[in-house]
Protein backbone atom coordinates (compact mmCIF):
# COMPACT_ATOMS: atom_id res chain seq x y z
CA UNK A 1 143.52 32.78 1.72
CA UNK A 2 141.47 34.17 -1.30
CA UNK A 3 141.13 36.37 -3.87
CA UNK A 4 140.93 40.17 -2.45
CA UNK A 5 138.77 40.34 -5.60
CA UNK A 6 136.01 37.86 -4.89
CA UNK A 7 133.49 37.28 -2.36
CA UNK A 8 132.44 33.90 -1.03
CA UNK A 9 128.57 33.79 -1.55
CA UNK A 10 126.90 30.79 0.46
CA UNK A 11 123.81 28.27 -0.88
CA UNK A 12 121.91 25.43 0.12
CA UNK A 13 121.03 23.15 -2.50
CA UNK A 14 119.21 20.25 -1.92
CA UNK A 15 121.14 17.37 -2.55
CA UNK A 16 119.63 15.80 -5.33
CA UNK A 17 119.45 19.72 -6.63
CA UNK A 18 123.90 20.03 -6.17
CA UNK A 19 124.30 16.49 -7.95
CA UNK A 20 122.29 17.90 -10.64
CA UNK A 21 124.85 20.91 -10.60
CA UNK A 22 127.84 18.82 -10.64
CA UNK A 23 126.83 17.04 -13.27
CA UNK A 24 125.73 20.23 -15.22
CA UNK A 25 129.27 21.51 -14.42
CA UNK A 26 130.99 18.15 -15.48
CA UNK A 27 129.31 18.58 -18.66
CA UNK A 28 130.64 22.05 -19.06
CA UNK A 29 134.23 21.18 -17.65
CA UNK A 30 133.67 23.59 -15.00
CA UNK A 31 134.08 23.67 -11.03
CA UNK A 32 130.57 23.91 -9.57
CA UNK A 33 131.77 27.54 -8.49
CA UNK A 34 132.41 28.25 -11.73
CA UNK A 35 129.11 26.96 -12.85
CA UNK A 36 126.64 28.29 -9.97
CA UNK A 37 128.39 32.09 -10.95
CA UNK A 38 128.12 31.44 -14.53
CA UNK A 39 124.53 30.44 -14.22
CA UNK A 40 123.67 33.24 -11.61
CA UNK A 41 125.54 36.01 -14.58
CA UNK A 42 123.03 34.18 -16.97
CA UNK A 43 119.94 34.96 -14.92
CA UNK A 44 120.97 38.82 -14.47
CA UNK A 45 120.79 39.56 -17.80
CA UNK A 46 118.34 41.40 -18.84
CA UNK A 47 116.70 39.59 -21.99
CA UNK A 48 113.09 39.75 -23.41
CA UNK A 49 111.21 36.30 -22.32
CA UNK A 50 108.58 36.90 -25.13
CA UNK A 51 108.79 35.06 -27.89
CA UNK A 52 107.09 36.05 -31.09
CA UNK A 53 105.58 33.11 -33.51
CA UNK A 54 106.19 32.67 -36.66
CA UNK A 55 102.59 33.14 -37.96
CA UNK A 56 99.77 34.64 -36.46
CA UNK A 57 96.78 33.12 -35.16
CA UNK A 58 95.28 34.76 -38.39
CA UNK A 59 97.76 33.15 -40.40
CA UNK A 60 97.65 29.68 -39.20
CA UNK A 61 93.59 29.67 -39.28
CA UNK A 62 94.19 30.66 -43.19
CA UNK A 63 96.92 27.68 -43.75
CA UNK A 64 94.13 25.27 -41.71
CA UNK A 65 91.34 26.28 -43.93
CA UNK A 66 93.31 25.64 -47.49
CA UNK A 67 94.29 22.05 -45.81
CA UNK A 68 91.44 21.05 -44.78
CA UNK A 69 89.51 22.54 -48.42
CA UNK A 70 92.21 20.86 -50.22
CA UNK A 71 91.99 17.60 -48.39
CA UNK A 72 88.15 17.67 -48.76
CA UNK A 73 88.86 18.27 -52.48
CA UNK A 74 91.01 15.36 -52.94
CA UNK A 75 88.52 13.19 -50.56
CA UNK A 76 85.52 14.05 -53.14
CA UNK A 77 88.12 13.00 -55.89
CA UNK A 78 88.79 9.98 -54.51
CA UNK A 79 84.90 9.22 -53.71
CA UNK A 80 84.25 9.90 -57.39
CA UNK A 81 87.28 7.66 -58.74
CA UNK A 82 85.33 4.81 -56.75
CA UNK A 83 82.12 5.69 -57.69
CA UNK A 84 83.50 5.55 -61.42
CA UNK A 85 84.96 1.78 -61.18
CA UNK A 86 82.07 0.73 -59.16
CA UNK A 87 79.65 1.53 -61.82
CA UNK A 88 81.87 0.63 -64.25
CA UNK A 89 82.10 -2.79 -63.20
CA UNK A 90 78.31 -2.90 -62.40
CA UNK A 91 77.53 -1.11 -65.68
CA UNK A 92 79.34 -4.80 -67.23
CA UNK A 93 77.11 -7.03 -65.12
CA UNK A 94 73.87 -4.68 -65.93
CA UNK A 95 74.69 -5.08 -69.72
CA UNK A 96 75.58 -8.65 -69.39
CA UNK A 97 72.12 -8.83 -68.34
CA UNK A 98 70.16 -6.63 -70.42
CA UNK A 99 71.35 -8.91 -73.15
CA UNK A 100 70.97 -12.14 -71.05
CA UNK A 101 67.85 -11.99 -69.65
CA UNK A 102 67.01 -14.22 -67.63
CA UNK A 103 71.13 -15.03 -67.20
CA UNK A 104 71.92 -17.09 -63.54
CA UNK A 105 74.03 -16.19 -60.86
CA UNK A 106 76.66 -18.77 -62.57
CA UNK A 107 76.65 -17.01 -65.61
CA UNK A 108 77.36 -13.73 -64.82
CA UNK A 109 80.05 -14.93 -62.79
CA UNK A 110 81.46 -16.85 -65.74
CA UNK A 111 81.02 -13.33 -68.16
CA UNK A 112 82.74 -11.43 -65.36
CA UNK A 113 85.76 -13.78 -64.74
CA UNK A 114 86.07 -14.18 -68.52
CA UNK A 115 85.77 -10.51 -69.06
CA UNK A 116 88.14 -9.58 -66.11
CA UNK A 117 91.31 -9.15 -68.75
CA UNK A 118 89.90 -6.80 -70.81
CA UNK A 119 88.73 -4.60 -68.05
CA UNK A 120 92.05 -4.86 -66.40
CA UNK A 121 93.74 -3.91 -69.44
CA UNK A 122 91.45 -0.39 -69.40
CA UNK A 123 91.93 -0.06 -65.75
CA UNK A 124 95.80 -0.59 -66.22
CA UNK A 125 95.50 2.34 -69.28
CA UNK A 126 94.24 4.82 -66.75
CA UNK A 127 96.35 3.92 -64.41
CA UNK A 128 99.85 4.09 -66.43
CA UNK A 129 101.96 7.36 -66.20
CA UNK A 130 99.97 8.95 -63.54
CA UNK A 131 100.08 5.85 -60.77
CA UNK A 132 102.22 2.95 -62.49
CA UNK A 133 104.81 2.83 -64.93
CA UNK A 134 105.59 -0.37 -66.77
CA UNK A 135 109.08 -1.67 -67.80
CA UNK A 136 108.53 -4.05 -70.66
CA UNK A 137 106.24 -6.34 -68.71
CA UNK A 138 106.69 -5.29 -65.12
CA UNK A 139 104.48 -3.14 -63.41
CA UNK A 140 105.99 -0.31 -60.82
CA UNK A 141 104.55 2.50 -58.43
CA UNK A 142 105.09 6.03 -59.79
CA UNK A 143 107.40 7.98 -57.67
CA UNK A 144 106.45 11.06 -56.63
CA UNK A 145 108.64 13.98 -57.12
């Protein structure tokens, strides 16, 4: 009947639990015999469960701290960038008015829109090679490399 060399071993799966085998075993193009001793061979071996990380607790505090310093670095930059075209632009108004006293709500709107070109054209400066490029008269993000 069988082997001489084997040993029928008895389970009881559940049922959802063997259609989950057969399917397993499907996958593998194996019988479920096959793949219940195949799995119960993988489970004897003796292996080490532990698994090591790749950095230490130590190490990934260390990698934190330089993020977050370098993100509160460029946060600071960023704070100072606005803080430098918001004066800028109310350093235009404030000298508009030191020379106008007495100047209206209308007219420093008119100096402003009238003045908006040349302060675009300065903002643009700063801007080109480091943000933008321009090709002839177009006007492009800078891609990062």
């Amino acid at each position: 009947m069988g082997d001489p060399e084997t040993q029928a071993a008895m389970t009881y799966p559940t049922k959802p639990q063997y259609e989950g085998w057969k399917e397993d075993a499907a996958d593998m193009d194996m019988s479920v015999s096959e793949w219940i001793q195949a799995m119960v061979e993988a489970g004897r071996k003796k292996f080490d469960a532990g698994v090591e990380p790749d950095e230490t607790l130590q190490e990934v505090r260390k990698h934190r701290n330089d993020l977050k310093e370098e993100l509160d670095h460029a946060r600071e930059r960023i704070q100072d960038l606005e803080n430098q075209l918001h004066h800028g632009e109310q350093a235009a108004i404030r000298g508009f008015v030191e020379e106008n006293p007495g100047a209206t709500f209308e007219d420093i709107t008119r100096h402003v829109i009238e003045t908006v070109p040349e302060r675009v054209n300065r903002h643009l400066d700063e801007l080109e090679g480091d943000v933008l490029y321009v090709d002839g008269e177009e006007y492009y993000p800078q891609e990062e490399s």
